[in-house]
PDB file of N, CA and C in Angstrom:
ATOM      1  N   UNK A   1    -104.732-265.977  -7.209  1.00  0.00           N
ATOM      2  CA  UNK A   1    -105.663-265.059  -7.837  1.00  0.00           C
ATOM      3  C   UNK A   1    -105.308-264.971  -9.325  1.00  0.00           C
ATOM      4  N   UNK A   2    -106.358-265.380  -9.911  1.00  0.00           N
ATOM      5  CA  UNK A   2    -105.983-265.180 -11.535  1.00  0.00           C
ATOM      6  C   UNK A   2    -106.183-263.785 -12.193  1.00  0.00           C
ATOM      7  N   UNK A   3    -105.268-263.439 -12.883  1.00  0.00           N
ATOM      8  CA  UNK A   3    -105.538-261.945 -13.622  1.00  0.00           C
ATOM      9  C   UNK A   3    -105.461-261.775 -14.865  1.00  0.00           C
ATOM     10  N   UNK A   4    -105.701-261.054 -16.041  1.00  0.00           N
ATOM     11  CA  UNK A   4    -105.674-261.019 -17.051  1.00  0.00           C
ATOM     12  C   UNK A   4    -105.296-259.512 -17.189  1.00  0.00           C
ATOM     13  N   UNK A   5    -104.853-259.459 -18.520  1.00  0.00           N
ATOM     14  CA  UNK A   5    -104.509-258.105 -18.802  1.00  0.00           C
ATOM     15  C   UNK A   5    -105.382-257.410 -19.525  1.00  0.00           C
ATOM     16  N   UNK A   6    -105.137-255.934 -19.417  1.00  0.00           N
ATOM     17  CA  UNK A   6    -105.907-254.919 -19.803  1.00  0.00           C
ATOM     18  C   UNK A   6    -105.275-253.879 -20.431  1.00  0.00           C
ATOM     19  N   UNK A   7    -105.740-253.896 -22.408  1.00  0.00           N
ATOM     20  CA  UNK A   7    -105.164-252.695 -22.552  1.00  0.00           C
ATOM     21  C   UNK A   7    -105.957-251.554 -23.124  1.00  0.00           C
ATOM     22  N   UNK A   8    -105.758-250.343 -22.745  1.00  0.00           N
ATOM     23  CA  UNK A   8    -105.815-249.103 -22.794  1.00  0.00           C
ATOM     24  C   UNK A   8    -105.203-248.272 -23.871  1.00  0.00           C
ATOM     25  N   UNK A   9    -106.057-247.351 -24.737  1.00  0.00           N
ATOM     26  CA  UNK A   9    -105.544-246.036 -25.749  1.00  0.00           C
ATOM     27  C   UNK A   9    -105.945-245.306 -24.896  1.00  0.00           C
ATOM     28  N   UNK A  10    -104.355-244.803 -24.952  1.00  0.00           N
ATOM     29  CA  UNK A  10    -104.464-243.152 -24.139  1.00  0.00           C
ATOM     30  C   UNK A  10    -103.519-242.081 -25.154  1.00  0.00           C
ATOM     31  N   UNK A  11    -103.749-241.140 -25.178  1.00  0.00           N
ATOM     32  CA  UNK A  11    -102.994-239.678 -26.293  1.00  0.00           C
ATOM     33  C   UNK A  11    -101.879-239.543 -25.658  1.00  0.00           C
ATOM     34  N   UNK A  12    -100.006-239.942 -26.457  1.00  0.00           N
ATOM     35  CA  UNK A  12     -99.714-239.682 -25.684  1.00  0.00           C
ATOM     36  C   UNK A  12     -98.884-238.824 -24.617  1.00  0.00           C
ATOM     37  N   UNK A  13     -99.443-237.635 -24.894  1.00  0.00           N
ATOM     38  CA  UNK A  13     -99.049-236.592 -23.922  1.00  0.00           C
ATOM     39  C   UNK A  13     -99.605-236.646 -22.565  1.00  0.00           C
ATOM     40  N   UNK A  14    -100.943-237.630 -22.798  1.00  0.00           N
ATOM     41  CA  UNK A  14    -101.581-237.783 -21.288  1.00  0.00           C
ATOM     42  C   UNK A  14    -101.141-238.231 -21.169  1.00  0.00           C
ATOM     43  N   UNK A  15    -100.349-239.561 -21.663  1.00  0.00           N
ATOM     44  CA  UNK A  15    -100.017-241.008 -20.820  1.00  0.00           C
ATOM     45  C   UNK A  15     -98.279-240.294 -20.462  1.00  0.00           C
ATOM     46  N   UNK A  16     -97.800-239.527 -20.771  1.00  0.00           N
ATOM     47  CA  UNK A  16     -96.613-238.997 -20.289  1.00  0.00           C
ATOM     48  C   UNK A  16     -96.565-238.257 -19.186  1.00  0.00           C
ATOM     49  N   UNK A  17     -97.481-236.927 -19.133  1.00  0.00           N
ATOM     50  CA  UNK A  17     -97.758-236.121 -18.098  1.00  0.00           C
ATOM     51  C   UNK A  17     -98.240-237.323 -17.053  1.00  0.00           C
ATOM     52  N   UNK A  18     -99.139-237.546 -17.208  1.00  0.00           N
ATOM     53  CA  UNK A  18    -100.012-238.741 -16.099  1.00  0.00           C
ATOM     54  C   UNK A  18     -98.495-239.532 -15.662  1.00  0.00           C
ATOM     55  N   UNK A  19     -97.622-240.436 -16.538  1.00  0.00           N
ATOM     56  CA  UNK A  19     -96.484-241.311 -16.024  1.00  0.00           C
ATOM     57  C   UNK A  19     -95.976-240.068 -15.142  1.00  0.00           C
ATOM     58  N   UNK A  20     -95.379-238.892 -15.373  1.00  0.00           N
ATOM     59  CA  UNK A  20     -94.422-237.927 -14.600  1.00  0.00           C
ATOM     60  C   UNK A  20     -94.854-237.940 -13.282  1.00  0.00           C
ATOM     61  N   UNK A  21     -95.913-237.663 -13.218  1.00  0.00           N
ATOM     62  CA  UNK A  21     -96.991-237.609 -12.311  1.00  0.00           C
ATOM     63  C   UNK A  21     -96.992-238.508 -10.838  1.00  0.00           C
ATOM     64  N   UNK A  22     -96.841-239.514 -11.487  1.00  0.00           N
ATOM     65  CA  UNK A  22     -97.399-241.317 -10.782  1.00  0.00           C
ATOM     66  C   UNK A  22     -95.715-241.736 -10.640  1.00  0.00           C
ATOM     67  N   UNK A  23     -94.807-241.720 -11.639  1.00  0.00           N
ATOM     68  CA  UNK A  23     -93.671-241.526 -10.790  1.00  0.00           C
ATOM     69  C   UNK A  23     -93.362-240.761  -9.860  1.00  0.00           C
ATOM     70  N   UNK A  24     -93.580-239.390 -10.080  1.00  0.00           N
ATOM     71  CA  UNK A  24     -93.410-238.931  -8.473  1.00  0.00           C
ATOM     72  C   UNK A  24     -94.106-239.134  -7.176  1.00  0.00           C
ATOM     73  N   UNK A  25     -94.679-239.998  -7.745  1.00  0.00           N
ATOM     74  CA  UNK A  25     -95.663-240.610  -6.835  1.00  0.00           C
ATOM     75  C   UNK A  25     -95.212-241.611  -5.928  1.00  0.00           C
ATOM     76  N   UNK A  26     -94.309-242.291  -6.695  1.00  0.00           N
ATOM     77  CA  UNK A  26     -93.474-243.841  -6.630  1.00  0.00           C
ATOM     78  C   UNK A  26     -94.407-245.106  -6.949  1.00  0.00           C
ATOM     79  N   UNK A  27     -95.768-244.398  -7.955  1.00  0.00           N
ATOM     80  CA  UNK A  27     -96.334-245.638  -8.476  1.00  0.00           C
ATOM     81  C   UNK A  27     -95.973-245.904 -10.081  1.00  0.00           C
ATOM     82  N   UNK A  28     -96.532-246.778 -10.443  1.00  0.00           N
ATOM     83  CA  UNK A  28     -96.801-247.260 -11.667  1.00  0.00           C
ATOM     84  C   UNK A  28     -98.030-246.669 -12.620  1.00  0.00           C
ATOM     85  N   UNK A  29     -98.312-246.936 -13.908  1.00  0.00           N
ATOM     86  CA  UNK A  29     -99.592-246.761 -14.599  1.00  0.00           C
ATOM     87  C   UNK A  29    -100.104-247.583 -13.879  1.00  0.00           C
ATOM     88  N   UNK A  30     -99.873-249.004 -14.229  1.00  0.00           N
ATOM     89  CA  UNK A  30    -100.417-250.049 -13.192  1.00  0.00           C
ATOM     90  C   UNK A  30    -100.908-249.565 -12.565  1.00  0.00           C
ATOM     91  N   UNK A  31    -100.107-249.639 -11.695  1.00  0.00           N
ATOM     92  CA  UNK A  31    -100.548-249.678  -9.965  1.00  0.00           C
ATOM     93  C   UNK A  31    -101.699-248.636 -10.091  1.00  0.00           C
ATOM     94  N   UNK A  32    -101.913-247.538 -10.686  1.00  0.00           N
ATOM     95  CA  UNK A  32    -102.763-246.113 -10.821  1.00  0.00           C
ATOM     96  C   UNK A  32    -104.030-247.334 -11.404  1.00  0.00           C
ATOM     97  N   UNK A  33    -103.945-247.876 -11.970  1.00  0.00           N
ATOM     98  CA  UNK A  33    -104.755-248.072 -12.850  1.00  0.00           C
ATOM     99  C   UNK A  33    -105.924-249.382 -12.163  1.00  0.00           C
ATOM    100  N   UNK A  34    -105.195-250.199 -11.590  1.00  0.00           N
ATOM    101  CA  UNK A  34    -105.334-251.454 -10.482  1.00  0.00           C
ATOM    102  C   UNK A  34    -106.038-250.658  -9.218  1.00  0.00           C
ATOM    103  N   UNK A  35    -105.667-249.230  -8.513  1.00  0.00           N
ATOM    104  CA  UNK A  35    -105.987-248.669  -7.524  1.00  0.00           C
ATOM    105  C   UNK A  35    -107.564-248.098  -8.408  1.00  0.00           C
ATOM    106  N   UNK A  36    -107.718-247.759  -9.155  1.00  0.00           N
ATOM    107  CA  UNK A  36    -109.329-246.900  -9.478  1.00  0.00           C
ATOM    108  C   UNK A  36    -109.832-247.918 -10.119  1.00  0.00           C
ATOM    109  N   UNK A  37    -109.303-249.319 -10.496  1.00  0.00           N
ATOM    110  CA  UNK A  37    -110.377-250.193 -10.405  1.00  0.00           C
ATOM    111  C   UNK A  37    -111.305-250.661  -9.130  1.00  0.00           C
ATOM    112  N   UNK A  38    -110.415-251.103  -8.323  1.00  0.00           N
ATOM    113  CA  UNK A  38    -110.377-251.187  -6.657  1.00  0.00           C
ATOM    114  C   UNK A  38    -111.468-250.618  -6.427  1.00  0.00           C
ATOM    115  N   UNK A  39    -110.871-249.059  -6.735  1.00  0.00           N
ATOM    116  CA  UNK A  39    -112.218-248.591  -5.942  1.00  0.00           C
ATOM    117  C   UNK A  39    -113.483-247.882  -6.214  1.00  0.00           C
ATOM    118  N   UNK A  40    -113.405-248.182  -8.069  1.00  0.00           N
ATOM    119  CA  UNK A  40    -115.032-248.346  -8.710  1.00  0.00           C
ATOM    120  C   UNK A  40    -115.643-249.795  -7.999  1.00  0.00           C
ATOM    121  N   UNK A  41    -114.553-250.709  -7.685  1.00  0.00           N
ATOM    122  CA  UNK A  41    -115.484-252.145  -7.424  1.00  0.00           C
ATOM    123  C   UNK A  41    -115.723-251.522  -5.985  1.00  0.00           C
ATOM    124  N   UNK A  42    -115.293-251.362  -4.960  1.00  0.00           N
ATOM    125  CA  UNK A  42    -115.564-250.801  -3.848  1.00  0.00           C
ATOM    126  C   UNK A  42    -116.526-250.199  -3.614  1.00  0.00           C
ATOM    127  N   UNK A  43    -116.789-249.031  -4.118  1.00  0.00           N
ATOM    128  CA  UNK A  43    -117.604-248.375  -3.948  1.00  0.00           C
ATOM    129  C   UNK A  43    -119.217-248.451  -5.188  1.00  0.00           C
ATOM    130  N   UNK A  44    -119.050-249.289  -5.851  1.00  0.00           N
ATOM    131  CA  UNK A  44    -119.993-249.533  -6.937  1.00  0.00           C
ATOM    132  C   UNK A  44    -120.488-247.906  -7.901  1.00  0.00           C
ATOM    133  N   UNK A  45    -119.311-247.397  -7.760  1.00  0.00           N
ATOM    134  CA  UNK A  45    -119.292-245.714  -8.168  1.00  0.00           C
ATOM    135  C   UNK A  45    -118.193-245.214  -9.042  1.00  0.00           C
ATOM    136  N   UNK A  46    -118.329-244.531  -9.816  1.00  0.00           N
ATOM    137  CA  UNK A  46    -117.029-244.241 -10.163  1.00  0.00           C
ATOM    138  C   UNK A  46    -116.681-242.764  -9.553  1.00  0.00           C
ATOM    139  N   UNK A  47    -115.026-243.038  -9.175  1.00  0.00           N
ATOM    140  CA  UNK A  47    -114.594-242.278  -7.958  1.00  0.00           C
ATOM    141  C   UNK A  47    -114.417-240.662  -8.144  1.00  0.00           C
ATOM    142  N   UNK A  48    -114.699-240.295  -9.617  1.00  0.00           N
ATOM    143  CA  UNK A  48    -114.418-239.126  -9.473  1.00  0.00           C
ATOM    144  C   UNK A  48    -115.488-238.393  -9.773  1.00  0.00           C
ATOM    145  N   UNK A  49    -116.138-237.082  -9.198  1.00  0.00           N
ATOM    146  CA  UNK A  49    -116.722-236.056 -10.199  1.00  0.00           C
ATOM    147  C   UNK A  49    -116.402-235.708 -11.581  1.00  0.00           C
ATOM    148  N   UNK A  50    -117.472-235.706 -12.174  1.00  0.00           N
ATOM    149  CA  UNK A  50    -117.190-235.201 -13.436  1.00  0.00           C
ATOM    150  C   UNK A  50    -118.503-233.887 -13.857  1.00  0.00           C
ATOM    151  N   UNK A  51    -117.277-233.175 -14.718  1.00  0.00           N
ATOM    152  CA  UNK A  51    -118.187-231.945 -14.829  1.00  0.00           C
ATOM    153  C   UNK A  51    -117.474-231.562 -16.112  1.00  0.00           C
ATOM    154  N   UNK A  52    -118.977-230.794 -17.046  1.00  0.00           N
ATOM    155  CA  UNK A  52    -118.582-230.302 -18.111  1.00  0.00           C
ATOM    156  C   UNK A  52    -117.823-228.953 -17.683  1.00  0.00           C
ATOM    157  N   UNK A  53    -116.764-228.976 -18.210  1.00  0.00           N
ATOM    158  CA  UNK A  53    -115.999-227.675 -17.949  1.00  0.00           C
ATOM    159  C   UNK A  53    -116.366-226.648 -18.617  1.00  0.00           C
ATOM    160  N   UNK A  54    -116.661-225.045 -18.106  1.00  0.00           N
ATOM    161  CA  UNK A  54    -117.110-224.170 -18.843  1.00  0.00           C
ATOM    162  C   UNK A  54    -115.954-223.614 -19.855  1.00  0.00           C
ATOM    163  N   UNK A  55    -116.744-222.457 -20.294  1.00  0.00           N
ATOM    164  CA  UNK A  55    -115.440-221.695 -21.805  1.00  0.00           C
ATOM    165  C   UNK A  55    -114.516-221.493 -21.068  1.00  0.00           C
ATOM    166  N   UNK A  56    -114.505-220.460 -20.043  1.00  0.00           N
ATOM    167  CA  UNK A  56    -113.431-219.880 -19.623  1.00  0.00           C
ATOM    168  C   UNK A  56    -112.185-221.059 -19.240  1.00  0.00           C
ATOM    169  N   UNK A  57    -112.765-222.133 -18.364  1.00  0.00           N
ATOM    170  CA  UNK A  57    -111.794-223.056 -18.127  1.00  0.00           C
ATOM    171  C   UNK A  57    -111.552-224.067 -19.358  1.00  0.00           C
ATOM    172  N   UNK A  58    -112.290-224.201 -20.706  1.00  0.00           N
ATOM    173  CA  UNK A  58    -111.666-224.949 -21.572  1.00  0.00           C
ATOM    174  C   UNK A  58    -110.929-224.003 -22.586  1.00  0.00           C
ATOM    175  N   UNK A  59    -110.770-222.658 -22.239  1.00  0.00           N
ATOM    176  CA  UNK A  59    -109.526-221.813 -23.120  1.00  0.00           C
ATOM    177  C   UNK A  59    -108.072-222.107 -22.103  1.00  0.00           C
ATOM    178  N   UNK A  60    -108.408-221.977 -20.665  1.00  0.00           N
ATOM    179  CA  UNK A  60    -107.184-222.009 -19.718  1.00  0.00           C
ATOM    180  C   UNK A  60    -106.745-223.594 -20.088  1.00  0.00           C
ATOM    181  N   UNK A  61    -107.194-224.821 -20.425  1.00  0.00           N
ATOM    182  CA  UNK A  61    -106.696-225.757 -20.663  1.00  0.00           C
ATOM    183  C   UNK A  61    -106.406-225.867 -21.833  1.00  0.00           C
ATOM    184  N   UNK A  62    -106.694-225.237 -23.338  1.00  0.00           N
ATOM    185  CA  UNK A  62    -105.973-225.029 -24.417  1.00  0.00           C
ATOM    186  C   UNK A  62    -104.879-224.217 -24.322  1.00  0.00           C
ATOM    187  N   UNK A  63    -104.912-223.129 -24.062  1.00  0.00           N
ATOM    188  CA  UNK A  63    -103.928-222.272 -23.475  1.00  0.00           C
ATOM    189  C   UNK A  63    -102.530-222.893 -22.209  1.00  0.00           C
ATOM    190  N   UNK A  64    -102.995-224.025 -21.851  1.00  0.00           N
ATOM    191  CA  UNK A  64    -101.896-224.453 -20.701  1.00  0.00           C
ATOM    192  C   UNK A  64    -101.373-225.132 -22.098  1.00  0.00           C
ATOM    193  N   UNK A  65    -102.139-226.161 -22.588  1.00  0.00           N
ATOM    194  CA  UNK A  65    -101.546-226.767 -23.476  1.00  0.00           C
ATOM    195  C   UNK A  65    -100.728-226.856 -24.635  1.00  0.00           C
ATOM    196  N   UNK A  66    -100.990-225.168 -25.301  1.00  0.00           N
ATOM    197  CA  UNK A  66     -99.961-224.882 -25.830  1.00  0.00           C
ATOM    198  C   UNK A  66     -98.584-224.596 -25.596  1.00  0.00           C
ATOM    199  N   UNK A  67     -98.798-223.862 -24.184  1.00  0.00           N
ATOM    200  CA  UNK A  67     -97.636-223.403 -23.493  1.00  0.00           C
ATOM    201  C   UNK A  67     -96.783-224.982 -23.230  1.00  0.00           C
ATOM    202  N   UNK A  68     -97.233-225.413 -22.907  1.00  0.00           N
ATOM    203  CA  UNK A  68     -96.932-226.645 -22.445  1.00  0.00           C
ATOM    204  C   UNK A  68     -95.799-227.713 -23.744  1.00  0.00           C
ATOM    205  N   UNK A  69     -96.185-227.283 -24.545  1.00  0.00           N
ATOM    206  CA  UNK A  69     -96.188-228.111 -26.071  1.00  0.00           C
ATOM    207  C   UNK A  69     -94.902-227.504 -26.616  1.00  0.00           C
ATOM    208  N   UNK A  70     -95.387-226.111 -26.184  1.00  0.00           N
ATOM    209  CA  UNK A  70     -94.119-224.833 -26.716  1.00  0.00           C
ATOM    210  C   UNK A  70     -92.593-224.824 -25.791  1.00  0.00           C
ATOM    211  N   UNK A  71     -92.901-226.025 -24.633  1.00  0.00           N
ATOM    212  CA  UNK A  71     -91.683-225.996 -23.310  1.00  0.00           C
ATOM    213  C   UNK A  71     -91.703-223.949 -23.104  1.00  0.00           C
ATOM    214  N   UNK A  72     -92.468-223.124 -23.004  1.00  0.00           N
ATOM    215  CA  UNK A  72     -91.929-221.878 -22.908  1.00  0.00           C
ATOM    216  C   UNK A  72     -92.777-221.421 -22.146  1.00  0.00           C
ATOM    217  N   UNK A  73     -92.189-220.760 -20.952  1.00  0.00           N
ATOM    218  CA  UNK A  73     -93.433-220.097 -19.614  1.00  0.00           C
ATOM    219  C   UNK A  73     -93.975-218.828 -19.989  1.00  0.00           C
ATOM    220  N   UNK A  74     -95.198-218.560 -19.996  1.00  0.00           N
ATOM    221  CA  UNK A  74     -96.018-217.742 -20.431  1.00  0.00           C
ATOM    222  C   UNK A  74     -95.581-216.428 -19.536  1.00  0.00           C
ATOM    223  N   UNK A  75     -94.665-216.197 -18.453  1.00  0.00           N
ATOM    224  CA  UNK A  75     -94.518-214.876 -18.020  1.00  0.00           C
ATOM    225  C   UNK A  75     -93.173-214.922 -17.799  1.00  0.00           C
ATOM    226  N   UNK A  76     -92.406-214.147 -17.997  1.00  0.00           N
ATOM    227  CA  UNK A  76     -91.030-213.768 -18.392  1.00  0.00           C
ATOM    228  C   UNK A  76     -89.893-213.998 -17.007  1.00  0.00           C
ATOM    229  N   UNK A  77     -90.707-213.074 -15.622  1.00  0.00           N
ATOM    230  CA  UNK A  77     -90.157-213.404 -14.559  1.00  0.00           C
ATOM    231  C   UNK A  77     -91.301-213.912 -13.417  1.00  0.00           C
ATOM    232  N   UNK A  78     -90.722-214.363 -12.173  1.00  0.00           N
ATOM    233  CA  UNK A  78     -91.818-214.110 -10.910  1.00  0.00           C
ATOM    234  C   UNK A  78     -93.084-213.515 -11.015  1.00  0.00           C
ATOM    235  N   UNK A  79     -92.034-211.944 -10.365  1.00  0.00           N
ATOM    236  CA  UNK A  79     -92.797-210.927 -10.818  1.00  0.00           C
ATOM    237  C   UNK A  79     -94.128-210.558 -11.490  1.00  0.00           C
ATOM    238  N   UNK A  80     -93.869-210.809 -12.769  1.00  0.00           N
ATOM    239  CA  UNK A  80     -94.793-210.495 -14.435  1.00  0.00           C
ATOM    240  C   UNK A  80     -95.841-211.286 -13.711  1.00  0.00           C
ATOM    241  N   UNK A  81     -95.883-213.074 -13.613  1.00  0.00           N
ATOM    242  CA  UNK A  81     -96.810-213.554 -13.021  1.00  0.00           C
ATOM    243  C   UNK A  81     -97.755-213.135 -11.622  1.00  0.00           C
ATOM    244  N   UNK A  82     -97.023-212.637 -10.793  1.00  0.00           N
ATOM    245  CA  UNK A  82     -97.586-212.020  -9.582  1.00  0.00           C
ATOM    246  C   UNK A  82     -98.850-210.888  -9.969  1.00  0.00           C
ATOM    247  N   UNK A  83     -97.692-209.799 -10.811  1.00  0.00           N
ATOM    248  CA  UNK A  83     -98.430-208.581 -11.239  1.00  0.00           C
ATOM    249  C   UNK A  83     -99.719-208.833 -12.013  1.00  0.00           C
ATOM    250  N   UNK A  84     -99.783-210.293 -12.891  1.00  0.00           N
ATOM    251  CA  UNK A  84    -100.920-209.789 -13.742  1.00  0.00           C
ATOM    252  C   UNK A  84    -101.631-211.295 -12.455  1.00  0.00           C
ATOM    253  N   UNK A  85    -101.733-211.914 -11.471  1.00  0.00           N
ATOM    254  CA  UNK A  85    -102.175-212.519 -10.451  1.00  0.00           C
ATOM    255  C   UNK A  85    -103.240-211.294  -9.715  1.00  0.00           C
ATOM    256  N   UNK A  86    -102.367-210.544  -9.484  1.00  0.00           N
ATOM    257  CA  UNK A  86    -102.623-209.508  -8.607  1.00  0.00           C
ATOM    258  C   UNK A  86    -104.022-208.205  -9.259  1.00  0.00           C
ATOM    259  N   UNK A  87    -103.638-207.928 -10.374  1.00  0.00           N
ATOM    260  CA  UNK A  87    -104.076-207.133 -11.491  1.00  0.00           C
ATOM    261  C   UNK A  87    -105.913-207.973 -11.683  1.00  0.00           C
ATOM    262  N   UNK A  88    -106.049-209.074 -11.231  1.00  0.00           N
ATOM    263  CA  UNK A  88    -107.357-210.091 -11.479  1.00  0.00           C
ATOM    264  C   UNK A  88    -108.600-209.595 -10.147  1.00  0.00           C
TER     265      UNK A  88
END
């Protein structure tokens, strides 16, 4: 089977989070990448939903992302998180 290569720009905090990810996975980018070709050709579809995300969920993904950026957890203990969980 002959193959050729394929390359990809990705930002890279995705391509890090995404690697963390797919290693715990025990795959590869590859292999991630070889598997959703697969099965756009498979299915003559592409495999995922897509949806414009509303405000509320594109502040919770700026907001993860800072936290994220900052290494620092947005609630102090357990607890704090539960209470303002609970408080919703």
């Amino acid at each position: 089977m002959a193959t050729k290569m394929l390359h990809v720009r990705v930002d890279d905090d995705v391509r890090e989070d995404a690697s963390d990810v797919l290693d715990a996975l025990g795959m590869t980018m590859s292999d991630a990448v070889r598997i959703f070709l697969h099965r756009v050709a498979a299915t003559q579809s592409f495999p995922l939903e897509l949806k414009v995300p509303n405000e509320e969920t594109l502040a919770a993904l700026k907001e993860a992302r800072v936290i994220r950026k900052a290494r620092k957890a947005r609630f102090e203990t357990p607890e704090a998180l539960f209470s303002d969980l609970n408080a919703r």
